[in-house]
C-alpha atoms as a PDB file:
ATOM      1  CA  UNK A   1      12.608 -11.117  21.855  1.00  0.00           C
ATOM      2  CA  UNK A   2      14.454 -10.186  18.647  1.00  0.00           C
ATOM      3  CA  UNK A   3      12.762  -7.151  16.603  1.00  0.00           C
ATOM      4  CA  UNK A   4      11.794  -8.123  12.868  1.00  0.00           C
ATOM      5  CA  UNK A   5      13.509  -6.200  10.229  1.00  0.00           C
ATOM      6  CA  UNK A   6      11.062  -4.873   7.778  1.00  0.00           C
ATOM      7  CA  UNK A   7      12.191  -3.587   4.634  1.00  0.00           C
ATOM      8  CA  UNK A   8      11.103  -0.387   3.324  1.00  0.00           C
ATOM      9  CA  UNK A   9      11.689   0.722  -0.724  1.00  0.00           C
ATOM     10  CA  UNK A  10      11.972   4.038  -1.563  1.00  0.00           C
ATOM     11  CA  UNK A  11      13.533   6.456  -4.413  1.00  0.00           C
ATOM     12  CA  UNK A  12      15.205   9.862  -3.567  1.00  0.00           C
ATOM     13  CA  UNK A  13      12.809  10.701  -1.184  1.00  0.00           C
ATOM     14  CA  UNK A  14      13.875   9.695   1.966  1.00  0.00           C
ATOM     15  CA  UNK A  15      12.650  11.966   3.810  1.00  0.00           C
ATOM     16  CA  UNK A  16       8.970  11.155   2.833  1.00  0.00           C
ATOM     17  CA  UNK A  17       9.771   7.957   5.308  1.00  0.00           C
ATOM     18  CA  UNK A  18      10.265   8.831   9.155  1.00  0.00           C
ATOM     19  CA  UNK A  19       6.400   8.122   9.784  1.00  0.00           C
ATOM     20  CA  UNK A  20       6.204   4.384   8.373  1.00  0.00           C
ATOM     21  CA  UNK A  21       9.638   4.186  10.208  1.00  0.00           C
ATOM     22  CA  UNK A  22       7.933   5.416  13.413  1.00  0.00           C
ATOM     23  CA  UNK A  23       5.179   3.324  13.213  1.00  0.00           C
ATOM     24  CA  UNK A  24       7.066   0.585  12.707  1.00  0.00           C
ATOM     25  CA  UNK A  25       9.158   1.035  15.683  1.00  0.00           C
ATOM     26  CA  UNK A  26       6.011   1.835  17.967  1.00  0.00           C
ATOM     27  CA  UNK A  27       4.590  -1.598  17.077  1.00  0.00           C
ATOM     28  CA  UNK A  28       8.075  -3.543  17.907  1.00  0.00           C
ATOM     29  CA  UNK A  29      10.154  -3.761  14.743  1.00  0.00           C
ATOM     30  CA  UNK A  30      13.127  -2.622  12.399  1.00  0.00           C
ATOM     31  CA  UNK A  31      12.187  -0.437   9.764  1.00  0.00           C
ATOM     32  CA  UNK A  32      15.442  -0.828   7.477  1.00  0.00           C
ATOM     33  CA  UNK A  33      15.462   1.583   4.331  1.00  0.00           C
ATOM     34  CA  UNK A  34      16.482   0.073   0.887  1.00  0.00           C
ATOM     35  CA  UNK A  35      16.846   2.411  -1.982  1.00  0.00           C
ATOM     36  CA  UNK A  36      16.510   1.373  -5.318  1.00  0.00           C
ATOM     37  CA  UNK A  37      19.470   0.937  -6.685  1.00  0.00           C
ATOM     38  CA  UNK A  38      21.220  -0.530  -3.527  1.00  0.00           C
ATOM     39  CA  UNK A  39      20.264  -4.385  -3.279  1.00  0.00           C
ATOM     40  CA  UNK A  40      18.370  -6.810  -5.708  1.00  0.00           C
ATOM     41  CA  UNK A  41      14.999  -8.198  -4.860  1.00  0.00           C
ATOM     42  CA  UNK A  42      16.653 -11.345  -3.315  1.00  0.00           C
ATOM     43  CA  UNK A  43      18.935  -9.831  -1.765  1.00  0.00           C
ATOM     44  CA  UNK A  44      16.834  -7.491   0.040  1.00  0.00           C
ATOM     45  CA  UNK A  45      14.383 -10.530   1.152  1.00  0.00           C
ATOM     46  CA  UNK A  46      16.972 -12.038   2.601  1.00  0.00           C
ATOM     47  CA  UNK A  47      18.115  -9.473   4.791  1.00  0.00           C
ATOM     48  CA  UNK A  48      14.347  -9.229   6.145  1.00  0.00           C
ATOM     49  CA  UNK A  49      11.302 -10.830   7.982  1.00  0.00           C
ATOM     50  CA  UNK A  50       9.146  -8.556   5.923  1.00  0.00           C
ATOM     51  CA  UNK A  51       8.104  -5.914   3.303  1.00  0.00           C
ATOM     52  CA  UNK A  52       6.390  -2.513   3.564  1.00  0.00           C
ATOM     53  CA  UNK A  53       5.910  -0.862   0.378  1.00  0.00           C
ATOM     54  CA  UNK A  54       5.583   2.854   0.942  1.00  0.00           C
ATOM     55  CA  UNK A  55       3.564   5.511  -0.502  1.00  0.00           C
ATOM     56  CA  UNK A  56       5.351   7.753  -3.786  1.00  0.00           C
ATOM     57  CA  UNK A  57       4.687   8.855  -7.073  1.00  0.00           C
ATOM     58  CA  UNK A  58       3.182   6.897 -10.300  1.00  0.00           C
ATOM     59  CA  UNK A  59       3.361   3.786 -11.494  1.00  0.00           C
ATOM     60  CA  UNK A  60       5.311   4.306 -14.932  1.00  0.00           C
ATOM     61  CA  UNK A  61       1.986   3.921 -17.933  1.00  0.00           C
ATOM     62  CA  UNK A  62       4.837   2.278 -20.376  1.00  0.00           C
ATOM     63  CA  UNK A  63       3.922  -0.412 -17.579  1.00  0.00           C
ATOM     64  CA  UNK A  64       0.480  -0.754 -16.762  1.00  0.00           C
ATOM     65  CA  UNK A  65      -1.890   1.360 -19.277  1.00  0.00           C
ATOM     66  CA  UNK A  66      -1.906   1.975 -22.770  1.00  0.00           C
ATOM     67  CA  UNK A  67      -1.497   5.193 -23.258  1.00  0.00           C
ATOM     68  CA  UNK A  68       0.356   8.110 -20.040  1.00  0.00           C
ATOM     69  CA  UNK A  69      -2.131  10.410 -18.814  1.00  0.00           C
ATOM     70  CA  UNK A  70      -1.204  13.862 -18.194  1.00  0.00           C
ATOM     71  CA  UNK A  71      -1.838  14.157 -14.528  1.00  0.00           C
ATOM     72  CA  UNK A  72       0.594  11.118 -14.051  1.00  0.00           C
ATOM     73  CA  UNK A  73       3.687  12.748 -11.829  1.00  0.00           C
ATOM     74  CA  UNK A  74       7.100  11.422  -9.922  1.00  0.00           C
ATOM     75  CA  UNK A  75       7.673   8.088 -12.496  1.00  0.00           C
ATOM     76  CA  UNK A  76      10.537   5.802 -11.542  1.00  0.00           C
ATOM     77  CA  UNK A  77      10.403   2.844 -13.630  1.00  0.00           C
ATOM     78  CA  UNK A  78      13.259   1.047 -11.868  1.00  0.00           C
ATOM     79  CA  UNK A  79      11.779   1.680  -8.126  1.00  0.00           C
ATOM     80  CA  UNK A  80       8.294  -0.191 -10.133  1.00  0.00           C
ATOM     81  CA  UNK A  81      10.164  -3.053 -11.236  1.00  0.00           C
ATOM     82  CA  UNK A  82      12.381  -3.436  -8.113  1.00  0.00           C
ATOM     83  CA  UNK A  83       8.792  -3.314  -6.553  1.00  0.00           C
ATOM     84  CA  UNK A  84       7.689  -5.652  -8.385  1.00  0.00           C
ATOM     85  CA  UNK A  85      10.287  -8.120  -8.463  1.00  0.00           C
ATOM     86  CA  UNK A  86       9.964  -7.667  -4.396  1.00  0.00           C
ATOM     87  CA  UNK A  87       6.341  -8.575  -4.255  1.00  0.00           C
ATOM     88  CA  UNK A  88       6.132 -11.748  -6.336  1.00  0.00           C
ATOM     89  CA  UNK A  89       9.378 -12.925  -4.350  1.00  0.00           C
ATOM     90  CA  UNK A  90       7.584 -12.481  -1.175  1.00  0.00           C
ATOM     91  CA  UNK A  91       4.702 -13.589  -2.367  1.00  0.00           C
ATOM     92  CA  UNK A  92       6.370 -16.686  -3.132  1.00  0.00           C
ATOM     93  CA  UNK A  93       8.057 -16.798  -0.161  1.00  0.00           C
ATOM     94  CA  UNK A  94       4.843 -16.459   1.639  1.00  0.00           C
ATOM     95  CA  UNK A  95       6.657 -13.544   3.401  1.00  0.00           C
ATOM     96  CA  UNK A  96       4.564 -11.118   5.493  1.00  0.00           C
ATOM     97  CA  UNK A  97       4.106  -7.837   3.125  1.00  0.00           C
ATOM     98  CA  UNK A  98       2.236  -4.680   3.560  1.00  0.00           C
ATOM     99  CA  UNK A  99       1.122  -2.286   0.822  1.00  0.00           C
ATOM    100  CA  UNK A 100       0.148   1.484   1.596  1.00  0.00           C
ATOM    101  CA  UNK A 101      -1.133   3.774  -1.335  1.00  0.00           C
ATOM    102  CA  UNK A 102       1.469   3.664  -4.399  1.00  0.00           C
ATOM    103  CA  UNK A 103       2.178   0.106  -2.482  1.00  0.00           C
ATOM    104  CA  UNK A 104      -0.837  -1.729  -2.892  1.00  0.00           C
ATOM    105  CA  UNK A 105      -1.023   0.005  -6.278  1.00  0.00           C
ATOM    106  CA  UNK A 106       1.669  -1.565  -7.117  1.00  0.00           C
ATOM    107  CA  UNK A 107       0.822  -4.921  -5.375  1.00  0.00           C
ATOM    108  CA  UNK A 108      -2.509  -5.211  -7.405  1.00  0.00           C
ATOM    109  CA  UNK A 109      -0.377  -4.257 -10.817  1.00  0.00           C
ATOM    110  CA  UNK A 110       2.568  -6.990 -10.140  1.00  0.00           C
ATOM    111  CA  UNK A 111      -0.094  -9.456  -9.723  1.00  0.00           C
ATOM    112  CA  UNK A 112      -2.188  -8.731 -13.027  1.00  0.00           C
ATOM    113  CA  UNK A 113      -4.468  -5.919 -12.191  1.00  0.00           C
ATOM    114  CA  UNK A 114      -5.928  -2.746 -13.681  1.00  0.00           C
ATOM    115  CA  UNK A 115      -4.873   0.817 -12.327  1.00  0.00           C
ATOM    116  CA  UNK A 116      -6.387   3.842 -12.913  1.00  0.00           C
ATOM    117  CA  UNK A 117      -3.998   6.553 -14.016  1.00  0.00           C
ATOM    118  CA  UNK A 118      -6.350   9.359 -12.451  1.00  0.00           C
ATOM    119  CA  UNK A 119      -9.441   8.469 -10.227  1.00  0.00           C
ATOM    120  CA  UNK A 120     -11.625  11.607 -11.275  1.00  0.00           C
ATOM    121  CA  UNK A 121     -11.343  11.137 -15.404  1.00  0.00           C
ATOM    122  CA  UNK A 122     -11.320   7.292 -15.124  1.00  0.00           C
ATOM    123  CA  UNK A 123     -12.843   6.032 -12.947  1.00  0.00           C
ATOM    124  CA  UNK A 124     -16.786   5.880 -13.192  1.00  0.00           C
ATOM    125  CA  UNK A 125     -18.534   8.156 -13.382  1.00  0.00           C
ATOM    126  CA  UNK A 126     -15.753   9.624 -15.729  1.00  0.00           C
ATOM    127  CA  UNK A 127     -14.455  13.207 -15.544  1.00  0.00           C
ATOM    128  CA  UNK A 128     -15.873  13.712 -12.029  1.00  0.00           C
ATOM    129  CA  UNK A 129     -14.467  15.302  -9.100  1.00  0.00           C
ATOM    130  CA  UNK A 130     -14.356  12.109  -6.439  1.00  0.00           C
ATOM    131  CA  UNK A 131     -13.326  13.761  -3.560  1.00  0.00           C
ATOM    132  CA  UNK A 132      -9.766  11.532  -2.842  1.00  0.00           C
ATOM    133  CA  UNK A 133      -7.583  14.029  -2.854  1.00  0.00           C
ATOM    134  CA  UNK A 134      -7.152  15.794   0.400  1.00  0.00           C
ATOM    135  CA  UNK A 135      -3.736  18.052   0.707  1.00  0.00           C
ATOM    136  CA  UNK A 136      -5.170  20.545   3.490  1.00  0.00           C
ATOM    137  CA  UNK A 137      -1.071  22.177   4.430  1.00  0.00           C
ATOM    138  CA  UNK A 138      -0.052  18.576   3.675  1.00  0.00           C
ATOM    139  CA  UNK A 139      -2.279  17.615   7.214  1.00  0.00           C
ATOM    140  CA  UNK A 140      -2.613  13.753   6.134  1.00  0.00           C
ATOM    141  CA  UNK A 141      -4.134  12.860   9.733  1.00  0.00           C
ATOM    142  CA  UNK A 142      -7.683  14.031   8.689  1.00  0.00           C
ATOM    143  CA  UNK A 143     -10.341  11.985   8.433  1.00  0.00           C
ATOM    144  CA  UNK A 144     -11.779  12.323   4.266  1.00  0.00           C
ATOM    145  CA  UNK A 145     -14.102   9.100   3.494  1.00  0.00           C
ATOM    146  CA  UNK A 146     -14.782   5.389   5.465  1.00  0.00           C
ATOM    147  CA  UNK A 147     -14.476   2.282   4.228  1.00  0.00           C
ATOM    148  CA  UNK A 148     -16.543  -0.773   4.056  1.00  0.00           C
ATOM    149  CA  UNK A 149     -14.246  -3.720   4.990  1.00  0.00           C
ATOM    150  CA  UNK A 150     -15.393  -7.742   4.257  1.00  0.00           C
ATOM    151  CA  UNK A 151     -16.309  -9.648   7.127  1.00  0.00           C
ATOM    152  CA  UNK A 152     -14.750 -12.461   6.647  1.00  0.00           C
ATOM    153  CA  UNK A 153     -11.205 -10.889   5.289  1.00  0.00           C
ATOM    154  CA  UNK A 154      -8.520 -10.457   7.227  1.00  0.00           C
ATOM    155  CA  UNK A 155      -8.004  -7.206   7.373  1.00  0.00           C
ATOM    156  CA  UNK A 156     -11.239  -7.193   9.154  1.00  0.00           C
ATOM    157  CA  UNK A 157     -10.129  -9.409  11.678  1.00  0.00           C
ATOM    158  CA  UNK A 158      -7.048  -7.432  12.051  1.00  0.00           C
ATOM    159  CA  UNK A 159      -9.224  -4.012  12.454  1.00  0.00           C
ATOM    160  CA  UNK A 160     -11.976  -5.591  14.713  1.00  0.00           C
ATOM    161  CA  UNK A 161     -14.515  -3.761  12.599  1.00  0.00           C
ATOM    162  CA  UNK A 162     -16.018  -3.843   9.030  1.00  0.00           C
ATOM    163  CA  UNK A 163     -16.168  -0.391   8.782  1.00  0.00           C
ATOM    164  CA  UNK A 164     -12.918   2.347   9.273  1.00  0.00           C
ATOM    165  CA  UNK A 165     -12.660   6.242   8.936  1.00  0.00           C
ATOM    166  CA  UNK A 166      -9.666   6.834   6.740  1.00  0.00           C
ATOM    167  CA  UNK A 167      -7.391   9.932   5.503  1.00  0.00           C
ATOM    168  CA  UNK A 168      -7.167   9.916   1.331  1.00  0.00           C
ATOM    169  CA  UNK A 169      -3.981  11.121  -0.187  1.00  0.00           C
ATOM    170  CA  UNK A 170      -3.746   9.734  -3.972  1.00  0.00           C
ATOM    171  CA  UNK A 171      -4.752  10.345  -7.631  1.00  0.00           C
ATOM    172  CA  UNK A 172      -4.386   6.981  -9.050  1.00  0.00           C
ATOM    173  CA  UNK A 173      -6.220   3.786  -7.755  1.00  0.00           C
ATOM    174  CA  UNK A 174      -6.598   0.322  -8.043  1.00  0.00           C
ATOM    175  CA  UNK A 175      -9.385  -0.358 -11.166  1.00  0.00           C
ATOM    176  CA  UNK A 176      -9.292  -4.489 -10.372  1.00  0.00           C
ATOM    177  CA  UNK A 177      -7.263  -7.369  -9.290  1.00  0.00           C
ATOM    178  CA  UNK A 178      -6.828 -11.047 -10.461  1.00  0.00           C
ATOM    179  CA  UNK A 179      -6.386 -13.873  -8.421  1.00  0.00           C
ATOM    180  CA  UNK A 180      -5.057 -14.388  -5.916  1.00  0.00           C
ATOM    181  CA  UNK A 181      -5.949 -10.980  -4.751  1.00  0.00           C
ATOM    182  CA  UNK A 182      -9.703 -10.402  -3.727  1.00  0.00           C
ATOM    183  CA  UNK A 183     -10.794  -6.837  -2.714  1.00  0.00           C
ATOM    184  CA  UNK A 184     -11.992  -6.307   0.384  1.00  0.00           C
ATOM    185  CA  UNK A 185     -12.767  -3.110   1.089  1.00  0.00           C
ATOM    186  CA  UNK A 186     -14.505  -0.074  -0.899  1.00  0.00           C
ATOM    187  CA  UNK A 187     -15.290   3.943  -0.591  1.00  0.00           C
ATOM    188  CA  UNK A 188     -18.818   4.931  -0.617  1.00  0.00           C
ATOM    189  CA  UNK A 189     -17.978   5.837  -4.213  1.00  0.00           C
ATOM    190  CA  UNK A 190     -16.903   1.987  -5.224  1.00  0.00           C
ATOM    191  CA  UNK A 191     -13.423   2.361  -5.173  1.00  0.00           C
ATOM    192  CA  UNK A 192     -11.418  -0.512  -4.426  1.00  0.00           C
ATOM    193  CA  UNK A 193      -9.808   0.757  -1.130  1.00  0.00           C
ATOM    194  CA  UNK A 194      -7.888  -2.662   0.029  1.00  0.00           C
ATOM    195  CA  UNK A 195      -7.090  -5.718  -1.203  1.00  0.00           C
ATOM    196  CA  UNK A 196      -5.463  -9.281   0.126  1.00  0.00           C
ATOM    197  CA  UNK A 197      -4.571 -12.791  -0.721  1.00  0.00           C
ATOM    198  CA  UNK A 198      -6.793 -14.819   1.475  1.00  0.00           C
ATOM    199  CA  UNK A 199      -4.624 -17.636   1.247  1.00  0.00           C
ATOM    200  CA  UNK A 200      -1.198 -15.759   2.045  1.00  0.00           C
ATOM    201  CA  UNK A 201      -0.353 -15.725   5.879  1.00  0.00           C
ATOM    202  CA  UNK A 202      -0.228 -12.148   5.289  1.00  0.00           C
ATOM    203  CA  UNK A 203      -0.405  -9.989   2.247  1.00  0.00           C
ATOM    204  CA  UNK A 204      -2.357  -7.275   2.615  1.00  0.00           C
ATOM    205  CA  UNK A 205      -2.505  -3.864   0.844  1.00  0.00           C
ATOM    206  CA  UNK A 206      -4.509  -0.290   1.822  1.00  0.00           C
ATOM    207  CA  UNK A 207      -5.121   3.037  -0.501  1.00  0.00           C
ATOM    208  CA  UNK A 208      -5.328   5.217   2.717  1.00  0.00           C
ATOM    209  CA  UNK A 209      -1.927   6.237   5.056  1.00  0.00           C
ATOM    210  CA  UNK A 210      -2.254   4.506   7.739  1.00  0.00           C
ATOM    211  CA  UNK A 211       1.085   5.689   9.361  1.00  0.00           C
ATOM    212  CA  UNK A 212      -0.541   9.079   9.616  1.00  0.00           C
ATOM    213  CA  UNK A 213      -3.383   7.354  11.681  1.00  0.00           C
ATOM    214  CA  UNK A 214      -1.526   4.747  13.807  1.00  0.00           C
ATOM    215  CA  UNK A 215      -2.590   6.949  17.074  1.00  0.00           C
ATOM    216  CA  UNK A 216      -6.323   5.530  16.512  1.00  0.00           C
ATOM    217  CA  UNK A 217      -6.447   2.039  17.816  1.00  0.00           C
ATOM    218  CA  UNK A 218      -7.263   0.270  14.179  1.00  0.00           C
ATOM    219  CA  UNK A 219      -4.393   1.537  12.847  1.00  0.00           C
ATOM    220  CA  UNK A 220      -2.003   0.870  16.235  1.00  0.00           C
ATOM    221  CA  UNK A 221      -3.687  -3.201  15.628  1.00  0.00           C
ATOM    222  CA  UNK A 222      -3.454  -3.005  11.735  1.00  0.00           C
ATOM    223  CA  UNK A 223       1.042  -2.356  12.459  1.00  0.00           C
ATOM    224  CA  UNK A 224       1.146  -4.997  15.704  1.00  0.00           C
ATOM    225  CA  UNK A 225      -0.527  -7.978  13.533  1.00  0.00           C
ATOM    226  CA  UNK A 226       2.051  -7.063  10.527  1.00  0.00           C
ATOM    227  CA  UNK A 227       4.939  -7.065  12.964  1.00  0.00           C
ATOM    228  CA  UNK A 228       3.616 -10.251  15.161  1.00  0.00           C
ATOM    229  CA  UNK A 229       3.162 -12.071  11.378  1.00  0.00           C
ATOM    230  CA  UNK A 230       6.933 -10.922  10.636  1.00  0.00           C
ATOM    231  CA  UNK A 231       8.308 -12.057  13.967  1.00  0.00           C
END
């Protein structure tokens, strides 16, 4: 059987890819690598069965908050547009995408949500020390937080569980979604952790890595159902 070709965006950093590449691969598909700059958003969705929008710096404030918080780091407005352009495409298009970190930050942004700029001074309680950030020698594979996943969503289904230990690597967050997003899983702390369009074959975004994860069995089923869903 043919391998799916799933498109991965990315900026300069390149070499921040090789373990959403990997995981890719180990569930059956094509991770193909489009820098911004390179293709439009058409013409990247129609090289592909499918979109994974990596992990990366901030969403640019001049886009989605009023005012740029200092703790707001590695800004490339064009990579957020192309990003953006991408996701209501293949929204559209009702084309299999997955969003991880920066990626479903972006997903819930494109799509008329809230972000927060920085999870410990905006997010309630304010100016709080929220325990998401985790850079232990850059070891992303350990376990920080769980999170509590809907029944009936289908990331759930895709997990086999409602509940999931997870690794936390990020500063900003998602602070709410519009429709047709719902949010469908949460911290202990009432972060919004994942969200998905119900009614989207599959279109599904996570705050955690799970590339860094994929040898627990969750994440190994979370990559095979994206890749079945592209093929």
């Amino acid at each position: 059987m043919k391998r799916p070709r799933i498109a991965i965006t990315c900026g300069p950093n390149i070499d921040k890819l090789p373990p959403y590449l990997k995981a890719l691969e180990a569930a059956g598909a094509e991770g193909v690598v489009f820098q911004v700059g390179s293709c439009t958003a058409e013409e990247i969705l129609s090289q592909v069965d499918g979109i994974l929008l990596p992990g990366g710096g901030d969403i640019d404030p001049t886009l989605c908050a009023t005012y740029h918080h200092p703790k707001v780091y590695g800004i490339d407005r064009d990579r957020d547009l192309l990003e953006k352009d991408i996701i209501l495409l293949a929204h559209a298009q009702m084309k299999p995408l997955l969003g991880i970190c920066r990626g479903e930050q972006v997903m819930a942004w494109a799509m008329g949500g809230e972000i927060y700029q920085d999870v410990d001074d905006e997010a309630p309680p304010k100016n709080t020390a929220k325990g998401h950030k985790y850079f232990p020698n850059e070891d992303f594979s350990i376990i920080v937080h769980t999170v509590s996943i809907a029944p009936q969503s289908h990331l759930a289904r895709i997990l086999g569980t409602t509940e999931v230990d997870v690794n936390s690597i990020h500063h900003q967050c998602v602070a709410s979604v519009k429709p047709p997003l719902s949010v469908v899983g949460t911290s202990p702390d009432g972060l919004i952790e994942a969200i998905e369009d119900p009614h989207h074959p599959w279109f599904i975004g996570v705050q955690w890595h799970p590339e860094w994860l994929d040898w627990r069995s969750p994440w190994k089923m979370l990559f095979e159902d994206f890749v079945k869903a592209c093929s």
